[in-house]
C-alpha atoms as a PDB file:
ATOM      1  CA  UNK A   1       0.000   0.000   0.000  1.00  0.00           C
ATOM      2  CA  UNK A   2       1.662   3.389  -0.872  1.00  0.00           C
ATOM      3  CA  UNK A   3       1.715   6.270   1.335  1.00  0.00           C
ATOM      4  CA  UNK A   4       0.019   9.766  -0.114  1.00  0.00           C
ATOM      5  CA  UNK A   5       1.094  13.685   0.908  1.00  0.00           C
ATOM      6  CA  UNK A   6      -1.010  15.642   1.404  1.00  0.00           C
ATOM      7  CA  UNK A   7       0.514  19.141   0.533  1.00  0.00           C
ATOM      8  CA  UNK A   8      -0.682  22.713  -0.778  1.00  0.00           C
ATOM      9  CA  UNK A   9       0.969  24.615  -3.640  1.00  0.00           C
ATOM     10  CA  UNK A  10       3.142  27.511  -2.216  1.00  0.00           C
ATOM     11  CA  UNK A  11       1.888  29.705  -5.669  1.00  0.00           C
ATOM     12  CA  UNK A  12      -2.142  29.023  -5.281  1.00  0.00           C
ATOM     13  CA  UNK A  13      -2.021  28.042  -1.939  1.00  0.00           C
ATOM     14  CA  UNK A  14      -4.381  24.644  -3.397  1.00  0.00           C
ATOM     15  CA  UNK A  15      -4.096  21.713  -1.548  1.00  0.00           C
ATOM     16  CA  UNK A  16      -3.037  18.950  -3.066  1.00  0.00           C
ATOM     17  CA  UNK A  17      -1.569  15.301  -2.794  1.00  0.00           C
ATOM     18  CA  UNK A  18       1.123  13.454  -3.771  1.00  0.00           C
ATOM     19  CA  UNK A  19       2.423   9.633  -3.520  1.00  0.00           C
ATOM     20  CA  UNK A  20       5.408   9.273  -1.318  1.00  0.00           C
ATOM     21  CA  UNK A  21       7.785   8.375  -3.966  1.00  0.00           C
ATOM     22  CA  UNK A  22       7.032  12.020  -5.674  1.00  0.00           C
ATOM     23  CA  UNK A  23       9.724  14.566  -5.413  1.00  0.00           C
ATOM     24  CA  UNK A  24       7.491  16.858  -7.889  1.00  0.00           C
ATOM     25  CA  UNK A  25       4.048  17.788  -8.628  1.00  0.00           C
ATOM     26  CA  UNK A  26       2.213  19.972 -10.731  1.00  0.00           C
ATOM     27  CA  UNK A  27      -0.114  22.304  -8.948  1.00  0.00           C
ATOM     28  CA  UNK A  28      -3.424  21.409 -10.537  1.00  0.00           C
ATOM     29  CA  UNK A  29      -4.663  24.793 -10.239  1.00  0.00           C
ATOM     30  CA  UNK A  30      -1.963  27.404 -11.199  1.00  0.00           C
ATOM     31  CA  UNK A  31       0.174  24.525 -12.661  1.00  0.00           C
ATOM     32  CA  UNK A  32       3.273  25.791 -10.665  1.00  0.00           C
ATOM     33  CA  UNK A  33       5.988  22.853 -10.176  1.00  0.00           C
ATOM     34  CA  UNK A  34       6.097  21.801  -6.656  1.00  0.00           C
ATOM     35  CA  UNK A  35       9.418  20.543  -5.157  1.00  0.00           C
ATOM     36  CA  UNK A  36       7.812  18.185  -2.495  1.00  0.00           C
ATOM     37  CA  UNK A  37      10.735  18.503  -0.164  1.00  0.00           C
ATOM     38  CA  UNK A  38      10.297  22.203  -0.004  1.00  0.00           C
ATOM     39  CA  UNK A  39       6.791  22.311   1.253  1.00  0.00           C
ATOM     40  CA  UNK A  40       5.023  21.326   4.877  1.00  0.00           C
ATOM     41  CA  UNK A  41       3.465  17.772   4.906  1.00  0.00           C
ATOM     42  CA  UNK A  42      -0.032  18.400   6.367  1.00  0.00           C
ATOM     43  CA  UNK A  43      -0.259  14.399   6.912  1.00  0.00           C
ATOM     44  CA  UNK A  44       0.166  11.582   5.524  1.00  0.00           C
ATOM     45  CA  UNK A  45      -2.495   9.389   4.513  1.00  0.00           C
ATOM     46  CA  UNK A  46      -2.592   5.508   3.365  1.00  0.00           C
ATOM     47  CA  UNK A  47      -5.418   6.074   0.096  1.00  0.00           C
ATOM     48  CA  UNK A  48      -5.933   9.107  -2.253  1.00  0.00           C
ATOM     49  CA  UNK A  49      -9.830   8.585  -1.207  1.00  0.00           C
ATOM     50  CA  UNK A  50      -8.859   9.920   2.097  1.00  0.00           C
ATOM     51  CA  UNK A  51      -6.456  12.359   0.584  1.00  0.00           C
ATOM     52  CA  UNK A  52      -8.699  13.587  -1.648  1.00  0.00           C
ATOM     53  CA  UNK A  53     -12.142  13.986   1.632  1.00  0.00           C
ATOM     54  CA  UNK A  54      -9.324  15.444   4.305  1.00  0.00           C
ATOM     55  CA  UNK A  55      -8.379  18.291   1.319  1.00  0.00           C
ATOM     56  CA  UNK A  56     -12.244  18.762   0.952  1.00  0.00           C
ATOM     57  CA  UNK A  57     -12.891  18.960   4.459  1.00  0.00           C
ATOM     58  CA  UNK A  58      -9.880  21.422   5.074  1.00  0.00           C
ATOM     59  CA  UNK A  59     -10.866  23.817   2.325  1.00  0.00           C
ATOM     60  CA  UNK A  60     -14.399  23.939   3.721  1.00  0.00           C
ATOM     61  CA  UNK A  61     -13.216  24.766   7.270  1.00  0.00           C
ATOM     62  CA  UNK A  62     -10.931  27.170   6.218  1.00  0.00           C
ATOM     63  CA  UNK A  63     -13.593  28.511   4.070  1.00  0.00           C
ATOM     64  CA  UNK A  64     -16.335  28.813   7.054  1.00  0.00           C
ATOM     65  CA  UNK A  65     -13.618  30.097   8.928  1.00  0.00           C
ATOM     66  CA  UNK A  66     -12.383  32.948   6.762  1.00  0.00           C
ATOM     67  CA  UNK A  67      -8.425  31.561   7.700  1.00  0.00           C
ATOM     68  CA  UNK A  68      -5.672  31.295   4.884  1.00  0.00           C
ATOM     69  CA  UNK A  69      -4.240  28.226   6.710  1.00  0.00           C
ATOM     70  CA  UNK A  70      -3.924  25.859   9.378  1.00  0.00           C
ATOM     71  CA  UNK A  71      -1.846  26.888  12.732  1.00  0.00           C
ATOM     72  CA  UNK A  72       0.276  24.054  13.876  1.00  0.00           C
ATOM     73  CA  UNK A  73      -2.116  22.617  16.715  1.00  0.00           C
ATOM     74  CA  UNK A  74      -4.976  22.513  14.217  1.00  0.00           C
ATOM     75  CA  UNK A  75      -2.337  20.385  11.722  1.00  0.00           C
ATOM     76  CA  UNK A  76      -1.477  18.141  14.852  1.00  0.00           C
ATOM     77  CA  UNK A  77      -4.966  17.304  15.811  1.00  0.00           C
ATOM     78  CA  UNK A  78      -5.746  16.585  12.524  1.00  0.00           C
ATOM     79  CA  UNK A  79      -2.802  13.963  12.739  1.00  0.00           C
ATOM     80  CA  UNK A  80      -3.711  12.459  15.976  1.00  0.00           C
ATOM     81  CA  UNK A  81      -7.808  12.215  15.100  1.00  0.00           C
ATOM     82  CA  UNK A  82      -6.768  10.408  11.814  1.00  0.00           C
ATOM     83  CA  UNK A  83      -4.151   8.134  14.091  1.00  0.00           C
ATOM     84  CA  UNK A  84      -6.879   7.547  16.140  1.00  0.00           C
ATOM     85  CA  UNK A  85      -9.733   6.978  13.765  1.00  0.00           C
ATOM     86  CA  UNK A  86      -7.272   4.416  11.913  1.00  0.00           C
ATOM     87  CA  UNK A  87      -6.616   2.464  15.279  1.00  0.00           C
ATOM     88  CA  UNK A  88     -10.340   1.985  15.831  1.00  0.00           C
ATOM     89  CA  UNK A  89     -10.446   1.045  12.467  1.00  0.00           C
ATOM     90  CA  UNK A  90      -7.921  -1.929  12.472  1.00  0.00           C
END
């Protein structure tokens, strides 16, 4: 099972995801090259499903919110409900 990114583009500021063999990837949006070593990891998820509902959940909370971003505790929690949720899962 591969291991996806999930990332945002430093020129759109889109999230986005990537597999974790990617070193590059082109912002879907803006279509600015992204060197995947350069930008934060928001987490790291095991399917692009799950990629692809956390960015959609993300952009709709910053959205409500009226926020350009994450702060650090919001990224960690994120982390440790998705640990959590995948521990119950198992």
């Amino acid at each position: 099972m591969s291991t996806y990114r999930v990332i945002r583009c430093p020129g759109c500021y889109q999230f986005t995801y990537t597999d974790q063999y990617g070193k590059w990837k082109l912002c879907p949006v803006c279509g600015e090259v992204i060197t995947v070593d350069k930008v934060p990891v928001y987490l790291e998820v095991d399917d692009f499903s799950q990629a692809e509902i956390l960015i959609k959940e993300v952009e709709r909370y910053l959205y409500r919110s009226g926020r350009l971003d994450l702060t650090p505790t919001e990224v960690n929690l994120i982390r440790e409900k998705y640990l959590a949720w995948l521990m119950s899962a198992a």
